[in-house]
C-alpha atoms as a PDB file:
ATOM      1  CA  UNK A   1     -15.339  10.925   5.193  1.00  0.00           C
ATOM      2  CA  UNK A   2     -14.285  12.834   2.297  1.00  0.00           C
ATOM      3  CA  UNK A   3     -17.344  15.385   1.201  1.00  0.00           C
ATOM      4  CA  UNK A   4     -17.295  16.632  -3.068  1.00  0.00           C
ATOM      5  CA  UNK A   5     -19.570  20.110  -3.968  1.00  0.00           C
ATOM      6  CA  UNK A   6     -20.750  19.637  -7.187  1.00  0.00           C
ATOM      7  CA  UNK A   7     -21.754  23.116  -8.938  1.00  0.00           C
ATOM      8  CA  UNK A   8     -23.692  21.720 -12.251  1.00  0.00           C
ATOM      9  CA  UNK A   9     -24.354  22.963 -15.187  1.00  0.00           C
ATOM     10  CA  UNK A  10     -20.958  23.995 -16.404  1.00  0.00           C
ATOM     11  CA  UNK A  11     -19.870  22.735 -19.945  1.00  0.00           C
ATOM     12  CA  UNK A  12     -16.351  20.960 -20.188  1.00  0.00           C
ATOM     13  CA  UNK A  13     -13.677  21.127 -22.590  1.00  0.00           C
ATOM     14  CA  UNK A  14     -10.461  19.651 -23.277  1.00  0.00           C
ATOM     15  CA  UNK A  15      -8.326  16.354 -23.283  1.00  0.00           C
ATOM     16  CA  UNK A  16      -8.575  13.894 -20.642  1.00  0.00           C
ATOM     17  CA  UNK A  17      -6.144  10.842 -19.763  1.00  0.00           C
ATOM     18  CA  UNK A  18      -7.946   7.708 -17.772  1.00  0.00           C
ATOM     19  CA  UNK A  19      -5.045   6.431 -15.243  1.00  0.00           C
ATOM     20  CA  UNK A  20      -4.381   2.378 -15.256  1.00  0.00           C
ATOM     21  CA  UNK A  21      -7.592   0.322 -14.610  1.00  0.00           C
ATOM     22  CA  UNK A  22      -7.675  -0.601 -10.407  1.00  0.00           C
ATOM     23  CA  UNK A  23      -9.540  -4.137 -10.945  1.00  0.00           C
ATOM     24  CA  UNK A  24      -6.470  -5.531 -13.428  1.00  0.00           C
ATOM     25  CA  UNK A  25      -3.919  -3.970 -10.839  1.00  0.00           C
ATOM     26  CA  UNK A  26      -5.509  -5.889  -8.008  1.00  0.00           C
ATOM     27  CA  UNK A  27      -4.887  -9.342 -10.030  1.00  0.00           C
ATOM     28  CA  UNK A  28      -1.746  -8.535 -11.517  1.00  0.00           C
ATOM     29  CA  UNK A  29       0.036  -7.194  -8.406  1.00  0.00           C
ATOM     30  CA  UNK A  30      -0.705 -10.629  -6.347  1.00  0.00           C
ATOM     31  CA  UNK A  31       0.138 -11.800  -9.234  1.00  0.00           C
ATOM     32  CA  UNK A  32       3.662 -11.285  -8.624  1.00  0.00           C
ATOM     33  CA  UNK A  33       3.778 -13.643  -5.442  1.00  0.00           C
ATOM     34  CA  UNK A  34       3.635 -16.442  -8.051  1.00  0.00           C
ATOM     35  CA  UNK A  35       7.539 -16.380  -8.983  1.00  0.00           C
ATOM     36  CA  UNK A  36      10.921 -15.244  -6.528  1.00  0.00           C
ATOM     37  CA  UNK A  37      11.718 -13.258  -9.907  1.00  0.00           C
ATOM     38  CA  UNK A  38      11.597  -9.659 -10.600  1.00  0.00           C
ATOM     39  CA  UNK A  39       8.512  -8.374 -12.168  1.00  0.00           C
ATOM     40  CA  UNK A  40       7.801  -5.204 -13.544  1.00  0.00           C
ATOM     41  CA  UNK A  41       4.422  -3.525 -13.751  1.00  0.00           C
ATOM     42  CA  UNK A  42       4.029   0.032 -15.619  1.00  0.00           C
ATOM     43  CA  UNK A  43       0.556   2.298 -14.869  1.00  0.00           C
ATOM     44  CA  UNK A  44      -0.070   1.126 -11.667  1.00  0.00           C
ATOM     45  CA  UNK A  45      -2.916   3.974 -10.574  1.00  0.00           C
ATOM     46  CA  UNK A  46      -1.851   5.715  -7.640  1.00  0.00           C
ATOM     47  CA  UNK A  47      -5.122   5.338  -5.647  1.00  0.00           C
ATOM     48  CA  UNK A  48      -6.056   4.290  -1.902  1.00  0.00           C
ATOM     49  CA  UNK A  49      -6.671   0.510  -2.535  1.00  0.00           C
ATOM     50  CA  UNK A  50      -3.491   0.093  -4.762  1.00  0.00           C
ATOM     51  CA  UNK A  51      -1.095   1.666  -2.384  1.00  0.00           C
ATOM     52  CA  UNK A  52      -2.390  -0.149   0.503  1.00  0.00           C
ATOM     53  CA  UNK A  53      -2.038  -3.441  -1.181  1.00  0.00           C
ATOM     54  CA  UNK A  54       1.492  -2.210  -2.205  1.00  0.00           C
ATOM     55  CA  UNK A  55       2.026  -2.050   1.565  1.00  0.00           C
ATOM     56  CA  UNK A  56       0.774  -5.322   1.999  1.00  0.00           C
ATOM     57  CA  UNK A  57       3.421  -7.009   0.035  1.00  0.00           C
ATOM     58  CA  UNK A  58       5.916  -5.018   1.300  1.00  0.00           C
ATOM     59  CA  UNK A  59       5.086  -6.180   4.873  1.00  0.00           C
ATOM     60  CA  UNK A  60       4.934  -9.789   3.394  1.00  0.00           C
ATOM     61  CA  UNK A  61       8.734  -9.907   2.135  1.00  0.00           C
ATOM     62  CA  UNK A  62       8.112  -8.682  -1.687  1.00  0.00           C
ATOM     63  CA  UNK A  63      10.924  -6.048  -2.497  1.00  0.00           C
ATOM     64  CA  UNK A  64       9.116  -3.303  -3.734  1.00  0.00           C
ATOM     65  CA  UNK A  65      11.026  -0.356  -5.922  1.00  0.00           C
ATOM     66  CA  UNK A  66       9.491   2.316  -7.618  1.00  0.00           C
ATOM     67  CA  UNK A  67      11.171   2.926 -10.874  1.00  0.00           C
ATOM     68  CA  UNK A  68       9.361   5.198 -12.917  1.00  0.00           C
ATOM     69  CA  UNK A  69       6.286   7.391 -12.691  1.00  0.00           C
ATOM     70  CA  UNK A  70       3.331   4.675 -11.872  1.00  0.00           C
ATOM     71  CA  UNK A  71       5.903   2.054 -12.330  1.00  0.00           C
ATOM     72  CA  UNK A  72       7.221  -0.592  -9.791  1.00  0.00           C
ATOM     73  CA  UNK A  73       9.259  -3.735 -10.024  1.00  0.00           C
ATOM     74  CA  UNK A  74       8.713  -6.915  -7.637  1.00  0.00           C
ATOM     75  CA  UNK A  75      10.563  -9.259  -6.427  1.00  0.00           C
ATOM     76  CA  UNK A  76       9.124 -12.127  -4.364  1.00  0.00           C
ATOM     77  CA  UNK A  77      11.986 -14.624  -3.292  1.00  0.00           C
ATOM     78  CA  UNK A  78      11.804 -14.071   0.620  1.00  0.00           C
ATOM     79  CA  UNK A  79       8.016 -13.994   1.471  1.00  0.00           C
ATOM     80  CA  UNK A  80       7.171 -14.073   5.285  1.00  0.00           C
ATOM     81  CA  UNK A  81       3.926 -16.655   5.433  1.00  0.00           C
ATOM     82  CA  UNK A  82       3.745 -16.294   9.260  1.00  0.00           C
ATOM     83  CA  UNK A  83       3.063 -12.693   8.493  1.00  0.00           C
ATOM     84  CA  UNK A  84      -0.263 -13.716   7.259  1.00  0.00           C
ATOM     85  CA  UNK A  85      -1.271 -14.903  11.048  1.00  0.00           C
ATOM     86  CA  UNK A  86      -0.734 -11.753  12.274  1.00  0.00           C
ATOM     87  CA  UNK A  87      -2.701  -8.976  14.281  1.00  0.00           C
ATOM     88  CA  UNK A  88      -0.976  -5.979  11.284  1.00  0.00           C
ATOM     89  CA  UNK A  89      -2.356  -8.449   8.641  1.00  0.00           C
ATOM     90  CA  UNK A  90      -5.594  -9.065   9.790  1.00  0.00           C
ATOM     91  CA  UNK A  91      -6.406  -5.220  10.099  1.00  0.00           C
ATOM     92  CA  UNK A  92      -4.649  -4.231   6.726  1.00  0.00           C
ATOM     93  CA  UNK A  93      -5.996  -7.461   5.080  1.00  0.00           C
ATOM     94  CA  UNK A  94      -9.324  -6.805   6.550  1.00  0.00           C
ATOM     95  CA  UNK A  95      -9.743  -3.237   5.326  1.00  0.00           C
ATOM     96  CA  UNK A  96      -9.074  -4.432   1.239  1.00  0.00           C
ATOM     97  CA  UNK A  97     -11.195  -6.270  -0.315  1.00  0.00           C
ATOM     98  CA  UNK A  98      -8.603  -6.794  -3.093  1.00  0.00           C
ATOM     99  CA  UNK A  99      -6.199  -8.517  -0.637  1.00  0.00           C
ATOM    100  CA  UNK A 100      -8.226 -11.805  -1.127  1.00  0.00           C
ATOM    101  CA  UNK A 101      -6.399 -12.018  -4.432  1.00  0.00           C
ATOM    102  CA  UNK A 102      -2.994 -13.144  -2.563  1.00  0.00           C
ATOM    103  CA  UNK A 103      -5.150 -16.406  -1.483  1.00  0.00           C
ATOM    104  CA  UNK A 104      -4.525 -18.271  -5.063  1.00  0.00           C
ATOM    105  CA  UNK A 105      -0.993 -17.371  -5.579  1.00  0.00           C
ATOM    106  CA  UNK A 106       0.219 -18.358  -1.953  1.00  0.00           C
ATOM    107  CA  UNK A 107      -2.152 -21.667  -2.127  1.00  0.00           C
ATOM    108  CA  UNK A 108      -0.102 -22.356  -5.496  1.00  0.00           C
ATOM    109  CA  UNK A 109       3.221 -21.547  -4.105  1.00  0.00           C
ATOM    110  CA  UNK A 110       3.412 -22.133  -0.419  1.00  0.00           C
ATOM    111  CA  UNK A 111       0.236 -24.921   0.253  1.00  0.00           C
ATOM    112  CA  UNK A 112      -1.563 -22.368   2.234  1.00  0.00           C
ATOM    113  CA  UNK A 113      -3.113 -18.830   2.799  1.00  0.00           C
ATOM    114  CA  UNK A 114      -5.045 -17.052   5.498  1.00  0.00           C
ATOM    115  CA  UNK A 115      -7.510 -14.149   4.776  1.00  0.00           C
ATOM    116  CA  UNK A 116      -9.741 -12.205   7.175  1.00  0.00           C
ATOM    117  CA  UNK A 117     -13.097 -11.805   6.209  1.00  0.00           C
ATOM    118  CA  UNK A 118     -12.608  -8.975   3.584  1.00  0.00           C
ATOM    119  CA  UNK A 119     -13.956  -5.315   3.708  1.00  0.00           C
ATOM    120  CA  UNK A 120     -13.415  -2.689   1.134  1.00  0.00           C
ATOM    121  CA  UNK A 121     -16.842  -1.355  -0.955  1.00  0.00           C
ATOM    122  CA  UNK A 122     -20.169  -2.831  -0.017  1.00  0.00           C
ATOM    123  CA  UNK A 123     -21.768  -3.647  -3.192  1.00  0.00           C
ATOM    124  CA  UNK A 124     -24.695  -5.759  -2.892  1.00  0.00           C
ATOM    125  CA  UNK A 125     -24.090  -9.263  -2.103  1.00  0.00           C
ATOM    126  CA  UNK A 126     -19.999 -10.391  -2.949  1.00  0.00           C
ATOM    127  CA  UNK A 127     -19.787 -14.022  -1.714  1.00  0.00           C
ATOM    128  CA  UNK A 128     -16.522 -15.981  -1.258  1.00  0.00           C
ATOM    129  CA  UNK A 129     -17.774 -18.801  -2.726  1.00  0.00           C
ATOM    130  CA  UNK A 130     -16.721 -18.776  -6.332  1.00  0.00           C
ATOM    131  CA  UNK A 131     -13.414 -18.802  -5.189  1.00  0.00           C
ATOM    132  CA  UNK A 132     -13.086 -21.190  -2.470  1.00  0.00           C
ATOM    133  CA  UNK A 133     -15.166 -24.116  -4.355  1.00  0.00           C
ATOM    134  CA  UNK A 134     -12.605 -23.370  -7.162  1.00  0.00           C
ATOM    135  CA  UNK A 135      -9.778 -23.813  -4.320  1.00  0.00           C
ATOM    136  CA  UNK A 136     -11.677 -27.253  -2.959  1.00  0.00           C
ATOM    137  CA  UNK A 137     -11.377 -28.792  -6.513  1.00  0.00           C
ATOM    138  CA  UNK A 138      -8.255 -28.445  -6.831  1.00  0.00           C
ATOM    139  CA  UNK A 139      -7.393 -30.566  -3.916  1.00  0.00           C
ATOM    140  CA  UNK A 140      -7.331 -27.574  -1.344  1.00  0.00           C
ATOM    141  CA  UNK A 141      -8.763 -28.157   2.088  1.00  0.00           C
ATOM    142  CA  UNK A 142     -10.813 -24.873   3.844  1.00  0.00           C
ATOM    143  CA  UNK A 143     -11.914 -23.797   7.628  1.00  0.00           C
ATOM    144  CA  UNK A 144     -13.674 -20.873   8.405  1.00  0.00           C
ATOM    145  CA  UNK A 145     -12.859 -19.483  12.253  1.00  0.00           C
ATOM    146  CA  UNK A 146     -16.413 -17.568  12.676  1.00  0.00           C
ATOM    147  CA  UNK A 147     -14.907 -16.590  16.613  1.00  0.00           C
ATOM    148  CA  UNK A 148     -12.031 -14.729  14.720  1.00  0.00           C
ATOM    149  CA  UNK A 149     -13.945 -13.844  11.071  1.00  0.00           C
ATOM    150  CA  UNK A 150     -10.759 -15.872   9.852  1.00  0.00           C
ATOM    151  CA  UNK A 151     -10.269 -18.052   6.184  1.00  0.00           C
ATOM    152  CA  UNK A 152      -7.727 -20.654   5.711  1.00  0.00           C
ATOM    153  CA  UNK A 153      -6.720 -22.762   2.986  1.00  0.00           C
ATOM    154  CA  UNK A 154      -4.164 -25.478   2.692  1.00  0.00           C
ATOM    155  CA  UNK A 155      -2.555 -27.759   0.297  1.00  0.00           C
ATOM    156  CA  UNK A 156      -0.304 -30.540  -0.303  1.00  0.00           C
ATOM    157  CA  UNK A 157      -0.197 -30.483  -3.490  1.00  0.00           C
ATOM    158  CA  UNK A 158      -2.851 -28.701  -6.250  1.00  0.00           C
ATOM    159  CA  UNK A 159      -4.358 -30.976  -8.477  1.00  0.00           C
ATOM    160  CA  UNK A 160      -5.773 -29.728 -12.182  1.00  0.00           C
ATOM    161  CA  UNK A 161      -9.425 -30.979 -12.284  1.00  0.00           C
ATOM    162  CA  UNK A 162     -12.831 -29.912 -14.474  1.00  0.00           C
ATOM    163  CA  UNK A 163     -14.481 -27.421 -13.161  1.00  0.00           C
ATOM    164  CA  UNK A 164     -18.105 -25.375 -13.715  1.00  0.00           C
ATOM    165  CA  UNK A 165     -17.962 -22.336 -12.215  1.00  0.00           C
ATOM    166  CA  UNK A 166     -21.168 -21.190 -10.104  1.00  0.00           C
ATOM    167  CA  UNK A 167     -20.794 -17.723 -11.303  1.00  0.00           C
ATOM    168  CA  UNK A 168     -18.142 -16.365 -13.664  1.00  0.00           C
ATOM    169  CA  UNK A 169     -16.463 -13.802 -10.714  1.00  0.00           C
ATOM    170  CA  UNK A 170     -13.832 -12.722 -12.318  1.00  0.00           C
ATOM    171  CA  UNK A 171     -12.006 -11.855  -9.403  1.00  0.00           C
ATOM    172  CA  UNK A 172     -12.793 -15.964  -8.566  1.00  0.00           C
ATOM    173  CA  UNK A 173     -11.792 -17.143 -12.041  1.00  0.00           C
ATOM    174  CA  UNK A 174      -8.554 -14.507 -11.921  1.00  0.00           C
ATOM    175  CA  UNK A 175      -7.768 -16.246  -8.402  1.00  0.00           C
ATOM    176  CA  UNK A 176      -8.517 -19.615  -9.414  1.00  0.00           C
ATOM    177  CA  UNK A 177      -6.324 -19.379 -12.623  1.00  0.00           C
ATOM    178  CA  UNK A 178      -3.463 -18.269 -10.362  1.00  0.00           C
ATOM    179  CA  UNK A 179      -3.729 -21.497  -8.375  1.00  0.00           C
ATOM    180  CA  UNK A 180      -3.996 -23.657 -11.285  1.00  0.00           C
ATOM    181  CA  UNK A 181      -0.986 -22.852 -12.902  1.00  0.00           C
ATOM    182  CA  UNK A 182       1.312 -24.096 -10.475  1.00  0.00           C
ATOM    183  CA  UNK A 183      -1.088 -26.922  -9.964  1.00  0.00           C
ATOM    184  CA  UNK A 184      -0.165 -30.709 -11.342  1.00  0.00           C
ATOM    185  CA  UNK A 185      -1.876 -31.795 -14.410  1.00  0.00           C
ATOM    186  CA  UNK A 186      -4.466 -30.087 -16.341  1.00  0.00           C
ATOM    187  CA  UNK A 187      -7.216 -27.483 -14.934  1.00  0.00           C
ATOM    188  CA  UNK A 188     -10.488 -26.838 -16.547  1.00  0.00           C
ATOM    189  CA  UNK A 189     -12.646 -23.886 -16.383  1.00  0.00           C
ATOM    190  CA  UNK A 190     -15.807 -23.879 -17.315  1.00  0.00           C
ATOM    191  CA  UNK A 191     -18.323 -20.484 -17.269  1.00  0.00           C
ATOM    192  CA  UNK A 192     -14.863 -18.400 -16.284  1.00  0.00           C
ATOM    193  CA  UNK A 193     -15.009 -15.080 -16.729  1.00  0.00           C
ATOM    194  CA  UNK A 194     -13.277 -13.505 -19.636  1.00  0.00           C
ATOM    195  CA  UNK A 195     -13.223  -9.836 -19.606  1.00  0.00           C
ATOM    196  CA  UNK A 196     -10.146  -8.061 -20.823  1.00  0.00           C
ATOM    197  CA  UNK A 197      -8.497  -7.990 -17.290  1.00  0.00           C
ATOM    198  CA  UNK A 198      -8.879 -11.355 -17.085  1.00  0.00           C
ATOM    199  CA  UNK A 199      -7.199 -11.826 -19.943  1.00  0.00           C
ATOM    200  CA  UNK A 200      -4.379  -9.112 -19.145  1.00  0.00           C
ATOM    201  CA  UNK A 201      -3.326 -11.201 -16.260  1.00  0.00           C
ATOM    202  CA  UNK A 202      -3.581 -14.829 -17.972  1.00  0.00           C
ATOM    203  CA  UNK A 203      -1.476 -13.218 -20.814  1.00  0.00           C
ATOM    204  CA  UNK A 204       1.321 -11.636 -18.533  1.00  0.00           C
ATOM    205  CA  UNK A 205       1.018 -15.498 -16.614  1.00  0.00           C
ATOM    206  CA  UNK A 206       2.043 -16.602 -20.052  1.00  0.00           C
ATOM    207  CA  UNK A 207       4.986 -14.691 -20.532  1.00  0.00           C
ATOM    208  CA  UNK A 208       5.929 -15.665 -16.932  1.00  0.00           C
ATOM    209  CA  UNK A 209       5.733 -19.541 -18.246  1.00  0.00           C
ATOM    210  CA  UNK A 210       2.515 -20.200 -17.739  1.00  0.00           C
ATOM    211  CA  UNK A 211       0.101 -22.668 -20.695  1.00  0.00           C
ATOM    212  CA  UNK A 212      -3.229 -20.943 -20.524  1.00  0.00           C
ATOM    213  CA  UNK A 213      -5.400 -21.686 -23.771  1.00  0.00           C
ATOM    214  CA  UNK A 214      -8.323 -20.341 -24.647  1.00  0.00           C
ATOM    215  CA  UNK A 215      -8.001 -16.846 -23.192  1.00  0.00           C
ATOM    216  CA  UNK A 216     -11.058 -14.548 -24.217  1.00  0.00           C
ATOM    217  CA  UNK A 217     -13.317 -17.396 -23.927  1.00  0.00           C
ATOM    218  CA  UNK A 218     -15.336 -18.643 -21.328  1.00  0.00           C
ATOM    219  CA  UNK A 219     -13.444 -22.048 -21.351  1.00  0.00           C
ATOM    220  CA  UNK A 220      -9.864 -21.579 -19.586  1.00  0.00           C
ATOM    221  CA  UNK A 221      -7.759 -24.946 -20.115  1.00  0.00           C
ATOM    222  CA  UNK A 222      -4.189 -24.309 -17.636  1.00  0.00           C
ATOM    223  CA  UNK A 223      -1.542 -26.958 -18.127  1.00  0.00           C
ATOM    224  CA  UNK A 224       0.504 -26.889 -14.469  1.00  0.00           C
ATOM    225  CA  UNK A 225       4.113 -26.106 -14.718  1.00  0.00           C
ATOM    226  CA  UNK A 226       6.315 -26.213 -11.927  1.00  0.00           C
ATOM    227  CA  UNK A 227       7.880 -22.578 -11.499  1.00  0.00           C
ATOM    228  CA  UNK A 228       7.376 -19.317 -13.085  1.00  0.00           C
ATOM    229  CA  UNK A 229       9.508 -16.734 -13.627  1.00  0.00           C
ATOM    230  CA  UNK A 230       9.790 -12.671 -13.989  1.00  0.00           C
ATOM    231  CA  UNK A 231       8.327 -10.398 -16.609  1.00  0.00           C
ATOM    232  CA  UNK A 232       7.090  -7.286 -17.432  1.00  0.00           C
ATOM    233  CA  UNK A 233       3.705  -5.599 -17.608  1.00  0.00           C
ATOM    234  CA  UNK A 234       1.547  -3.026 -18.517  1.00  0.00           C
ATOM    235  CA  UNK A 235      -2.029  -2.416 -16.978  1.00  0.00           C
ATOM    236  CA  UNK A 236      -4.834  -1.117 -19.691  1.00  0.00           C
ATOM    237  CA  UNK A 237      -6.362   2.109 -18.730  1.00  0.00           C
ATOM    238  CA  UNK A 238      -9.606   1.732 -16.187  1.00  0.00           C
ATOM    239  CA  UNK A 239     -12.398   1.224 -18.807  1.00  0.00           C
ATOM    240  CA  UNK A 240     -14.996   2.117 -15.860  1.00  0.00           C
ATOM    241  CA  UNK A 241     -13.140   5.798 -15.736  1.00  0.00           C
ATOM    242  CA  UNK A 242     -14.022   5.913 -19.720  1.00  0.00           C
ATOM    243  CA  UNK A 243     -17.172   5.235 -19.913  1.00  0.00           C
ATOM    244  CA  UNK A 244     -17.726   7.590 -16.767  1.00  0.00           C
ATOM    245  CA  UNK A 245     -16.268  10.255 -18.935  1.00  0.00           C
ATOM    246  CA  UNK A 246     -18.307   9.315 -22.034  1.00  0.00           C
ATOM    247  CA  UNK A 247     -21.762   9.918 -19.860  1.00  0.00           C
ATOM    248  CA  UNK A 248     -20.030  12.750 -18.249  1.00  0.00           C
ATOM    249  CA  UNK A 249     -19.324  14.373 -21.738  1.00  0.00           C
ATOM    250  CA  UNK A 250     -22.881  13.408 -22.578  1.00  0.00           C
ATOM    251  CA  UNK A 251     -24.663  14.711 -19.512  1.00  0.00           C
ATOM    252  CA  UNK A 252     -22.846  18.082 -19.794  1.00  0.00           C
ATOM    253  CA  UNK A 253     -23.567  18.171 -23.685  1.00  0.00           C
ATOM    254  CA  UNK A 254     -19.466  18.599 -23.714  1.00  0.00           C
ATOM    255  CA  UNK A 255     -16.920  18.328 -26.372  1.00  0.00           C
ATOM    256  CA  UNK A 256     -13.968  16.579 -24.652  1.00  0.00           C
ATOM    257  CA  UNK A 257     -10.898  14.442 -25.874  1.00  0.00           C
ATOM    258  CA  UNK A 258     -10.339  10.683 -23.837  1.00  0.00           C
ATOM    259  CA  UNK A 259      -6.713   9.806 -24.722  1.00  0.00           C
ATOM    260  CA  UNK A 260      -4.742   6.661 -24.664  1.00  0.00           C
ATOM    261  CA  UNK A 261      -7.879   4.437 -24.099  1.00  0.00           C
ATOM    262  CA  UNK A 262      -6.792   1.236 -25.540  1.00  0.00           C
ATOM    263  CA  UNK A 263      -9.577   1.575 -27.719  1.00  0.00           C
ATOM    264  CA  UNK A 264      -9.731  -2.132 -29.065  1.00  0.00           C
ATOM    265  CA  UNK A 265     -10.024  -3.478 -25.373  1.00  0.00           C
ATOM    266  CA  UNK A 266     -13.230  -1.489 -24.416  1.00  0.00           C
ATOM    267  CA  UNK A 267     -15.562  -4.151 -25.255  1.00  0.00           C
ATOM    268  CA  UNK A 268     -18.856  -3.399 -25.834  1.00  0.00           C
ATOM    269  CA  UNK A 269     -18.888   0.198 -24.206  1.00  0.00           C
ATOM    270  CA  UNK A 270     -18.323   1.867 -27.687  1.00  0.00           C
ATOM    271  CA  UNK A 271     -21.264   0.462 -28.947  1.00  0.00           C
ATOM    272  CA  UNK A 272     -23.493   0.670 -26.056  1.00  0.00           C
ATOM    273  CA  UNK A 273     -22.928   4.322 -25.903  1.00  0.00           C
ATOM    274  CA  UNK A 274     -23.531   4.878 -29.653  1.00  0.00           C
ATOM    275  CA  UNK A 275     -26.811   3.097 -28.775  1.00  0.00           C
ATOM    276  CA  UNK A 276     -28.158   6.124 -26.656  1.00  0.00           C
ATOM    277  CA  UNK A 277     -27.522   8.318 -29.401  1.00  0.00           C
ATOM    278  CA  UNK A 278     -24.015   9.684 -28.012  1.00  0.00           C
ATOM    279  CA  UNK A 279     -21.945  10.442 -31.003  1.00  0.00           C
ATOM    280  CA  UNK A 280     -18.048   9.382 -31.130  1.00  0.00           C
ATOM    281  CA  UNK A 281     -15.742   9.613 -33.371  1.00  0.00           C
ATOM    282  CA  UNK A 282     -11.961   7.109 -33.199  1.00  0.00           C
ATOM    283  CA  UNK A 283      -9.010   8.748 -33.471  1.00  0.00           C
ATOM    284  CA  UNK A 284      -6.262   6.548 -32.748  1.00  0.00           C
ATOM    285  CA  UNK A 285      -6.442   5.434 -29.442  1.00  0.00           C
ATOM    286  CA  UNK A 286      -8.426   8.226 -28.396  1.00  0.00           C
ATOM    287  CA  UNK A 287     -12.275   9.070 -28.406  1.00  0.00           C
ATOM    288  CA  UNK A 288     -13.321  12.182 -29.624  1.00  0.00           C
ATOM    289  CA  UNK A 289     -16.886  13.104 -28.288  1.00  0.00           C
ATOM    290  CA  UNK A 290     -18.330  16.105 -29.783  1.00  0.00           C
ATOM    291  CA  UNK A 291     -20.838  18.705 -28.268  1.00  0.00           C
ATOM    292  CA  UNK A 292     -24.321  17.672 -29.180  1.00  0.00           C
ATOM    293  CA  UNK A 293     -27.761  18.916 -28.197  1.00  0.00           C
ATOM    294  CA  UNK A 294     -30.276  15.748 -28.269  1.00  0.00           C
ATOM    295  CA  UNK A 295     -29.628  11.559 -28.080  1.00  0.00           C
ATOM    296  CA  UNK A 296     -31.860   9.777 -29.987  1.00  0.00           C
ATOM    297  CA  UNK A 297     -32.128   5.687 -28.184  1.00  0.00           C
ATOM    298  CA  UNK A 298     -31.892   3.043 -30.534  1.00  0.00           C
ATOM    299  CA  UNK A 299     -34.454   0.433 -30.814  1.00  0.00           C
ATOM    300  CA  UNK A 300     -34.520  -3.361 -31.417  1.00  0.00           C
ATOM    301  CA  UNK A 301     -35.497  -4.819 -34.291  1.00  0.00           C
ATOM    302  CA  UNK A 302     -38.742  -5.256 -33.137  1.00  0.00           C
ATOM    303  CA  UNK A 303     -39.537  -1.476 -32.434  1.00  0.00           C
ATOM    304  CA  UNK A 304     -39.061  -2.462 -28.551  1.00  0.00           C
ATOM    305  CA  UNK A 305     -36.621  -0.094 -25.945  1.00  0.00           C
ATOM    306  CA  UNK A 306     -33.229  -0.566 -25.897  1.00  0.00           C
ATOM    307  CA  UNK A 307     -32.050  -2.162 -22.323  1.00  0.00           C
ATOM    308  CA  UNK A 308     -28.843  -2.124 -20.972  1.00  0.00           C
ATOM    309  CA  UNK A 309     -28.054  -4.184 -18.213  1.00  0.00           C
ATOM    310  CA  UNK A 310     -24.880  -5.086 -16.258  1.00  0.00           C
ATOM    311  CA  UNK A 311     -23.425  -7.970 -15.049  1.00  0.00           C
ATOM    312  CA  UNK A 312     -20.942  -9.650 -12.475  1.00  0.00           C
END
C-alpha cells in the first residue's frame, strides 16, 4: 500500500497542468472495440487503471501503438472473444472496475460479453443494474454464475427500444449508448446521464458514424447503423483534478495558475467555487486563483446556507 507524508502549512505557487480526465478515458478506450478501424486517442493519463485496461485490449486482439506522448492509436479488426472466458481475464478484468465498459461494445459487435464481478475503488454502493436492465431492453439475454462471481450477456440481434433509466449512471448510460448504436432501429433514453464525458464519447461515436441526437440532454435518441468506422480523439482534462486544485489553492490561501482546463466544459464547478467566496479570475483556458485571506459563503435568496451536494 502506497503511504503519502503530508507536511501542512506550506503556501504554493506556480502553474499547474491537470492530465486527461480517467472517467472519459475509461468510455472512450472500450470505445474503440466498436469498429476493426484505427482510432486515435490523444491525453490518455498515464495512471494505474488506464494502463491496465490498455493491457486488457492488448490481450484481447486490439493493436495497440503508442504514437506520441499520452497518445495511442487502436485498431480492433482481430479481437479474441474466447479470451474473455479465461482464467488471465477474469483476474485482470476482476481487478478494474472500468473493464465493465467493454460489456456494451462487444454485446453490439459480437452478440455477447463476459465480465467478472468487478473490483477497483469501493465507493459506497455501485450496482450493475443500470446497465444490465439497459442491456435486457435491448433484446439482450443475462445469467449471473454466483459459484464463479461470473456475468454474461448475449445477443442475436440488439433491438432499439424506449427506455427510463433507474438512475442516470453515467458509466450505464455511456455503456448502454455503445450498445445501441449498432443496435436495429431506434433507441431511447430517458433520465441518461449527460455530463461532459458523456457527451465526449457520444460525440467521438458520431464522427465514427454514429446518429446520436440530443447530446447534453437527459434524453439520448440513437438511430442503429450497421458499422462504424475509425477516428480520432481527444480526452478533456480530469475536471475532478481541477477542482481538487481549486480547494487546494483555497485551503493553502495560494496563488497558483491551472492551465489548459477546457474551461467551457467544467460545468458548474466555476460557479460553485465562486459560491464559497474563492476568487477566480479566466484567462483563456486557464484559471487564475489569487492568494486571499478570508471566503465569505454565499447565501440563497432567502438568507438560508448555501448547500452543495453531489450526485451519481
Amino acid at each position: 500500500m502506497a503511504i503519502f507524508e503530508v507536511t501542512g502549512g506550506k503556501q504554493l505557487k506556480g502553474d499547474i497542468i491537470p492530465q486527461g480526465a480517467k472517467n472519459e478515458a475509461l468510455q472512450i478506450l472500450c470505445a474503440v472495440l466498436l469498429t476493426p478501424e484505427k482510432v486515435t486517442i490523444s491525453n490518455i493519463p498515464d495512471i494505474v487503471d488506464i494502463n491496465k485496461l490498455i493491457d486488457l485490449l492488448r490481450d484481447l486482439g486490439v493493436k495497440v501503438e503508442k504514437t506520441g506522448h499520452e497518445e495511442y492509436t487502436f485498431q480492433s479488426d482481430e479481437i479474441k472473444v474466447d479470451y474473455l472466458v479465461s482464467p488471465e481475464f477474469k483476474k485482470k478484468g476482476g481487478g478494474l472496475r472500468g473493464s465493465t465498459m467493454i460489456i456494451g461494445p462487444m454485446l453490439a459487435r459480437f452478440g455477447v460479453a463476459y465480465m467478472p464481478k468487478p473490483g477497483g475503488d469501493k465507493i459506497g454502493r455501485r450496482r450493475m443494474d443500470t446497465h444490465f436492465i439497459g442491456f435486457e431492453n435491448l433484446g439482450a439475454k443475462f445469467e449471473y454464475d454466483s459459484d464463479n462471481e461470473n456475468f454474461k450477456v448475449t445477443a442475436t440481434k440488439l433491438k432499439g427500444t424506449y427506455m427510463l433509466l433507474d438512475e442516470a449512471s453515467v458509466t450505464g448510460t455511456a455503456n448502454i449508448v455503445m450498445a445501441a448504436v449498432l443496435a436495429e432501429g431506434v433507441t431511447t433514453i430517458y433520465n441518461a446521464a449527460c455530463e461532459p464525458y458523456l457527451q465526449q464519447l457520444c460525440k467521438m461515436l458520431n464522427r465514427m458514424g454514429a446518429k446520436i441526437t440530443g447530446v447534453g440532454s437527459n434524453l439520448l435518441t440513437i438511430e442503429g447503423v450497421t458499422s462504424l468506422k475509425g477516428t480520432e480523439h481527444r480526452i478533456l482534462p480530469d475536471m475532478i483534478e481541477i477542482g481538487s486544485f481549486i480547494g487546494m489553492a483555497a485551503m493553502t490561501k495560494s496563488e497558483i495558475t491551472i492551465k489548459d482546463v477546457s474551461y467551457d466544459n467544467l460545468g458548474c464547478i466555476p460557479k460553485v467555487f465562486s459560491r464559497l467566496g474563492i476568487q477566480m479570475e479566466r484567462r483563456g483556458d486557464d484559471i487564475y486563483i489569487p492568494s486571499q485571506e478570508h471566503y465569505e459563503i454565499d447565501s440563497f435568496i432567502d438568507g438560508s446556507m448555501l448547500t452543495v451536494a453531489d450526485a451519481i
